[in-house]
Protein backbone atom coordinates (compact mmCIF):
# COMPACT_ATOMS: atom_id res chain seq x y z
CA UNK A 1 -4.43 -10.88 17.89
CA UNK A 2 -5.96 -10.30 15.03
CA UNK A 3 -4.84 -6.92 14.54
CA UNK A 4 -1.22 -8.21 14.93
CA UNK A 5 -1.65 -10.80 12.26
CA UNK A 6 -2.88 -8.87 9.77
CA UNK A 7 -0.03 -6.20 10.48
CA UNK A 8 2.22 -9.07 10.02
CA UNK A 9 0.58 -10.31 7.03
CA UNK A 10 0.82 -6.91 5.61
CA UNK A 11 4.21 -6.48 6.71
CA UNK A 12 5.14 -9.66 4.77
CA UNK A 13 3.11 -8.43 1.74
CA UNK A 14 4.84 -5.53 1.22
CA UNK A 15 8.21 -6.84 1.31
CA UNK A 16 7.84 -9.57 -0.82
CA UNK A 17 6.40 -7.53 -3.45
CA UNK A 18 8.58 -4.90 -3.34
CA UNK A 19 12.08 -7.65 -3.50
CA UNK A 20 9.95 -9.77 -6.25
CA UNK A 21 9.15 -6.46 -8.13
CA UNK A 22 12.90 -5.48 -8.30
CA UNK A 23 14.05 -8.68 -8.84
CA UNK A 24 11.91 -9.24 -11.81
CA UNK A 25 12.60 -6.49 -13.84
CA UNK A 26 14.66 -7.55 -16.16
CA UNK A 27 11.99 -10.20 -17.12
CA UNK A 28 10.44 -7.47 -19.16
CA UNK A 29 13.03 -7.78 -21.84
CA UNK A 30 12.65 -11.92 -21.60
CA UNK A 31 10.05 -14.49 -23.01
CA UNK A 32 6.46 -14.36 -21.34
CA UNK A 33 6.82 -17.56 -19.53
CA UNK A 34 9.57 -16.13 -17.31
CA UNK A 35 7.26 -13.16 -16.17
CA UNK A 36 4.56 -16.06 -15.80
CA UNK A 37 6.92 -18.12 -13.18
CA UNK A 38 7.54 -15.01 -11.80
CA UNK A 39 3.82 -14.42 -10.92
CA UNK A 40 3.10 -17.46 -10.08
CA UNK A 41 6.22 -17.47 -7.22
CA UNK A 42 4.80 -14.29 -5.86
CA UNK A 43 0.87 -15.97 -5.61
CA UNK A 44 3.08 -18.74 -3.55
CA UNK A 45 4.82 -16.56 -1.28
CA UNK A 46 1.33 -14.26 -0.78
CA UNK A 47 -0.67 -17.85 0.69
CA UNK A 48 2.38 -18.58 1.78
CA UNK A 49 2.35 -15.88 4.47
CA UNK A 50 -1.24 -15.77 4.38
CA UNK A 51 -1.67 -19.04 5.47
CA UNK A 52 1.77 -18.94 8.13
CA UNK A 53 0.97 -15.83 9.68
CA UNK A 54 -3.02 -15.05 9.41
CA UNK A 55 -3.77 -18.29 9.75
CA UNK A 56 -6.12 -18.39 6.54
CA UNK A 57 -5.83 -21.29 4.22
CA UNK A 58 -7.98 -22.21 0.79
CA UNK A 59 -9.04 -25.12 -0.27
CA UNK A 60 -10.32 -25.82 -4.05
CA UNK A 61 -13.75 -27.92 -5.43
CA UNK A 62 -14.87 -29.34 -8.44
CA UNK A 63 -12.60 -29.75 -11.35
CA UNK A 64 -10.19 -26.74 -12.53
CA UNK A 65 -10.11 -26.44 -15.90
CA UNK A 66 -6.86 -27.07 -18.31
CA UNK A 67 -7.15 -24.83 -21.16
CA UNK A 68 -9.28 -23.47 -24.14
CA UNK A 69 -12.24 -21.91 -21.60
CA UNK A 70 -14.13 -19.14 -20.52
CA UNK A 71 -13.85 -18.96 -16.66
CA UNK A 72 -16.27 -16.63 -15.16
CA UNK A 73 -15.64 -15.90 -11.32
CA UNK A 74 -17.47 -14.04 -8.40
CA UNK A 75 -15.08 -11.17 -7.41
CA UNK A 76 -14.67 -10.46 -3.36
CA UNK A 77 -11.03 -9.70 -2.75
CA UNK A 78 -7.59 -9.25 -4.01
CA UNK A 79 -7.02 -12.69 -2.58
CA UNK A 80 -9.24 -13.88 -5.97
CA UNK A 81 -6.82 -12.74 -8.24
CA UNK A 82 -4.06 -14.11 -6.54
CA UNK A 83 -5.17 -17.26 -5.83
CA UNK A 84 -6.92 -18.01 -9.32
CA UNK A 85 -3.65 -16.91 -11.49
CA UNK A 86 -2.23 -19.62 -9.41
CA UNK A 87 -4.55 -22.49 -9.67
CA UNK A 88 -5.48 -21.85 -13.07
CA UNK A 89 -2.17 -22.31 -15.02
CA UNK A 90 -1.29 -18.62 -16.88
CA UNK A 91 -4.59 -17.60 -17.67
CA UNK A 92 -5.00 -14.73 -19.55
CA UNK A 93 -6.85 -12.54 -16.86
CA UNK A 94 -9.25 -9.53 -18.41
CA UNK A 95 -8.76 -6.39 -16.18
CA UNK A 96 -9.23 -2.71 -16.38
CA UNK A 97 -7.15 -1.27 -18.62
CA UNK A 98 -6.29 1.56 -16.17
CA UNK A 99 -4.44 -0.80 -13.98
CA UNK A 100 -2.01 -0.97 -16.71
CA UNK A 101 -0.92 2.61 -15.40
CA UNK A 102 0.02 1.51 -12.00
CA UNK A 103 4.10 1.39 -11.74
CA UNK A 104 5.31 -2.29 -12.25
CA UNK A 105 1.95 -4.53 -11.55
CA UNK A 106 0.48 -2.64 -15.11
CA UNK A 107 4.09 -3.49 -16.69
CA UNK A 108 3.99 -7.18 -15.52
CA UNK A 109 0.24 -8.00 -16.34
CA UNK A 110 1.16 -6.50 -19.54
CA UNK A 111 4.00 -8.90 -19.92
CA UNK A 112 2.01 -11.75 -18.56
CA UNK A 113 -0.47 -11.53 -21.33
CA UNK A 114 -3.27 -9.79 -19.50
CA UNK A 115 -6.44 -8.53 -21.88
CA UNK A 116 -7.25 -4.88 -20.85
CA UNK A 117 -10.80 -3.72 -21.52
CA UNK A 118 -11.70 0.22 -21.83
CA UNK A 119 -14.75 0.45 -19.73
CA UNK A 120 -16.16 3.31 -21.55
CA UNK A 121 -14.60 2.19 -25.03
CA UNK A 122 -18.37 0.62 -26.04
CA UNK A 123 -18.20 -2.01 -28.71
CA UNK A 124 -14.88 -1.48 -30.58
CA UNK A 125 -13.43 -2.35 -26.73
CA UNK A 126 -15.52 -5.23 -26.62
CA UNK A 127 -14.24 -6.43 -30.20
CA UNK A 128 -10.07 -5.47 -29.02
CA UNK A 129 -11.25 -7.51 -25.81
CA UNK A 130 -12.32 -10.40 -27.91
CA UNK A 131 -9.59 -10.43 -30.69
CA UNK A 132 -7.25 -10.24 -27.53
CA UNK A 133 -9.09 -13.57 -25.87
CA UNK A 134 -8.68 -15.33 -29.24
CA UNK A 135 -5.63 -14.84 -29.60
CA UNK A 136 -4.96 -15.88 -25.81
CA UNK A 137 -7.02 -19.41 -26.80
CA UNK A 138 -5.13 -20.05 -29.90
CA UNK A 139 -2.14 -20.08 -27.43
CA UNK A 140 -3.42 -22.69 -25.37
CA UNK A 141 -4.88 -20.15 -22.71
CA UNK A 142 -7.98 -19.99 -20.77
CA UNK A 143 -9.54 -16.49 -20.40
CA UNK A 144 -10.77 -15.43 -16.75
CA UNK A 145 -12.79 -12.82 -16.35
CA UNK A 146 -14.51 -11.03 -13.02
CA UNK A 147 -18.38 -11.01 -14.92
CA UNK A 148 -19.48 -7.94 -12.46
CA UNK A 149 -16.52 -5.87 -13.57
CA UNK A 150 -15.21 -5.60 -9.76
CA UNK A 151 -15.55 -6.33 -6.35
CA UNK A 152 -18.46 -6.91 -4.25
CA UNK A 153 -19.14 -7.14 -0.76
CA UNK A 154 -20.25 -10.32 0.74
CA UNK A 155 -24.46 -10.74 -0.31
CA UNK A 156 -24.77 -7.63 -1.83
CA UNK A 157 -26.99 -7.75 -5.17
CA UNK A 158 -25.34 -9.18 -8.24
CA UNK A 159 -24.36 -6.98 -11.36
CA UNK A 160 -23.03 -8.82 -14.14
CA UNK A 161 -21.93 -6.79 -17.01
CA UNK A 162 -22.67 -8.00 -20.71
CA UNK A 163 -18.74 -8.07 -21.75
CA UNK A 164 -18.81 -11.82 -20.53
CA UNK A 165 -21.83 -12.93 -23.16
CA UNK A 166 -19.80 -11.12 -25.84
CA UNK A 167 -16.74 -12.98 -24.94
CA UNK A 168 -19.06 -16.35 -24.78
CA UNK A 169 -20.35 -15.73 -27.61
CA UNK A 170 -16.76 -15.25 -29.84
CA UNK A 171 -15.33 -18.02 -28.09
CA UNK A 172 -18.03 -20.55 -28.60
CA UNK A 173 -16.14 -22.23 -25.50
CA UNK A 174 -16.93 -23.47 -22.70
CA UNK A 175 -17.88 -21.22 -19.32
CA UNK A 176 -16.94 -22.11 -16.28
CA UNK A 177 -18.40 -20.99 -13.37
CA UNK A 178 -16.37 -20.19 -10.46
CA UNK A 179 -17.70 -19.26 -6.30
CA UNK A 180 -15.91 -18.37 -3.00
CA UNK A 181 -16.79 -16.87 -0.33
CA UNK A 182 -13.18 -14.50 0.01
CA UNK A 183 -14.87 -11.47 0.53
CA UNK A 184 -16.21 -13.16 4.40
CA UNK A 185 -12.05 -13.47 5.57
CA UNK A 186 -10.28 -11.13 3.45
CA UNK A 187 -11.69 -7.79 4.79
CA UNK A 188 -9.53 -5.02 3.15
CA UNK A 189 -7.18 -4.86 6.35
CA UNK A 190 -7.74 -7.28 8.42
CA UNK A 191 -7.66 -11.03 7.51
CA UNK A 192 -9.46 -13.56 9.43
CA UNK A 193 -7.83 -16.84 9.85
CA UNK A 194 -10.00 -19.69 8.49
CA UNK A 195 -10.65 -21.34 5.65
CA UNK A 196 -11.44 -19.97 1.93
CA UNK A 197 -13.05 -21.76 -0.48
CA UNK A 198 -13.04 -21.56 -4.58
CA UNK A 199 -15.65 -24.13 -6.01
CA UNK A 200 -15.81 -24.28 -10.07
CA UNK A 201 -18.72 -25.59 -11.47
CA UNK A 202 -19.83 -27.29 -14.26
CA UNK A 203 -19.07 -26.12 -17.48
CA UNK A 204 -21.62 -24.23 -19.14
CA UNK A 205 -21.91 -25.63 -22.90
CA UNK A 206 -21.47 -23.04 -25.60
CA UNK A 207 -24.61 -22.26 -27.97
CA UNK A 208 -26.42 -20.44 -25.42
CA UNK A 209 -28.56 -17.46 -26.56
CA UNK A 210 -27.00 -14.49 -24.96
CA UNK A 211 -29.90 -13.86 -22.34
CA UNK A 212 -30.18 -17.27 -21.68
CA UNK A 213 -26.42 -17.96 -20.94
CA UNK A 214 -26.46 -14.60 -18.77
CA UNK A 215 -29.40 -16.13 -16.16
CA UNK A 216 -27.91 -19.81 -16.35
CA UNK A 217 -24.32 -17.96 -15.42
CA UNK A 218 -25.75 -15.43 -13.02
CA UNK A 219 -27.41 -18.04 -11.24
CA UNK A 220 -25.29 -20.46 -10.81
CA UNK A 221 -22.48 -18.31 -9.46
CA UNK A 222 -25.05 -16.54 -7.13
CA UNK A 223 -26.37 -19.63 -5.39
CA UNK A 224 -23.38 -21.45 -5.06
CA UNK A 225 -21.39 -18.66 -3.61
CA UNK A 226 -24.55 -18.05 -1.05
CA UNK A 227 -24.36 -21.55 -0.03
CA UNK A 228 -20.29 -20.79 0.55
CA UNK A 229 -20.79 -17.26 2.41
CA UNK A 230 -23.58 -19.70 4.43
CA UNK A 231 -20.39 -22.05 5.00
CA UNK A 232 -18.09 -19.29 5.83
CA UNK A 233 -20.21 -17.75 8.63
CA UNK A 234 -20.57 -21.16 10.60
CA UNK A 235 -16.71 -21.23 10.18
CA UNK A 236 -16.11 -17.81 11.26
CA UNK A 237 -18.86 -18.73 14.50
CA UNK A 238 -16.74 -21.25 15.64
């Protein structure tokens, strides 16, 4: 059964992102709120089917931000990115700037008002990554970023990247902390039906010194999202 659902699932991906992708094209000529709508349809229709046909659901803690703050989130899944661009309202999401290449989703996070960051660009990307956030806040924005620069697997070791300090640090904003435990249901493939869960913390107050921000970050994140993965295996038991 399980199998079957996340064919289904799959199935149901791939269609709706293929109509929505065609459908939306000539939103690339339009404002940027139409491409935002847009997105945030297509997050719908994805937990839509996620929830309809693999059974797995979400549910959200602790206060989501409005605008004007840094949110910094643990990074499992695709389901992260999808879910977060959809209960934070258009944030402007940092992501590798070679996703930009990839045939319509580079030309719509473009549109959307993405910030791409050169991995290997060193500081001047950091400084067109920061410029880019600024601008994003004087819009009314929130910036999220992934802080370990990609995915990881369920418990293995943290590796948070110093491109989130920098961005702290230009700000002088607010960080919020964001956990989940994605990573236990959304397994590449196969998608186990339960329950997901996407806890944001308490803000962390700007002024930190940049080491001291990085633990205080680091550790938050880390032992909230081991007390969700804790969560998500006595769920998954059941």
């Amino acid at each position: 059964m399980l199998y079957l659902r996340s064919t289904l699932f799959f199935a149901w991906f791939a269609v709706v992102s293929t109509v929505l992708c065609i459908l939306f094209l000539p939103t690339l000529i339009l404002p940027r709120r139409v491409i935002v709508h847009g997105s945030r349809l297509w997050s719908r229709m994805v937990l839509f089917g996620l929830r309809w046909i693999a059974g797995l659901g979400y549910e959200v803690r602790g206060t989501v931000p409005q605008s004007g703050v840094l949110v910094a989130a643990k990074h499992m899944s695709m389901w992260d990115t999808v879910a977060l661009y959809l209960v934070l309202y258009d944030p402007a999401v940092v992501l590798r700037s070679s996703l930009r290449n990839i045939p319509f989703y580079g030309w719509y996070t473009w549109k959307a008002g993405s910030i791409a960051i050169d991995r290997d660009g060193g500081a001047s990307s950091l400084r067109r990554m920061a410029k880019q956030a600024q601008t994003a806040f004087a819009e009314g924005r929130s910036v999220l970023i992934f802080p370990e620069g990609t995915r990881k697997r369920p418990g293995a070791p943290p590796d948070y990247k110093p491109g989130v300090a920098g961005l702290y640090g230009q700000l002088a904003a607010p960080c919020v902390p964001v956990a989940l435990n994605s990573g236990q249901f959304w397994n590449g493939f196969l998608k186990h039906p339960g329950r997901i869960v996407l806890a944001f913390g308490d803000p962390i107050p700007p002024g930190l010194r940049r080491r001291e921000f990085m633990q205080v970050l680091e550790n938050r994140i880390e032992n909230a999202t081991a007390d969700l993965l804790a969560e998500g295996r006595n769920l998954l038991a059941e």
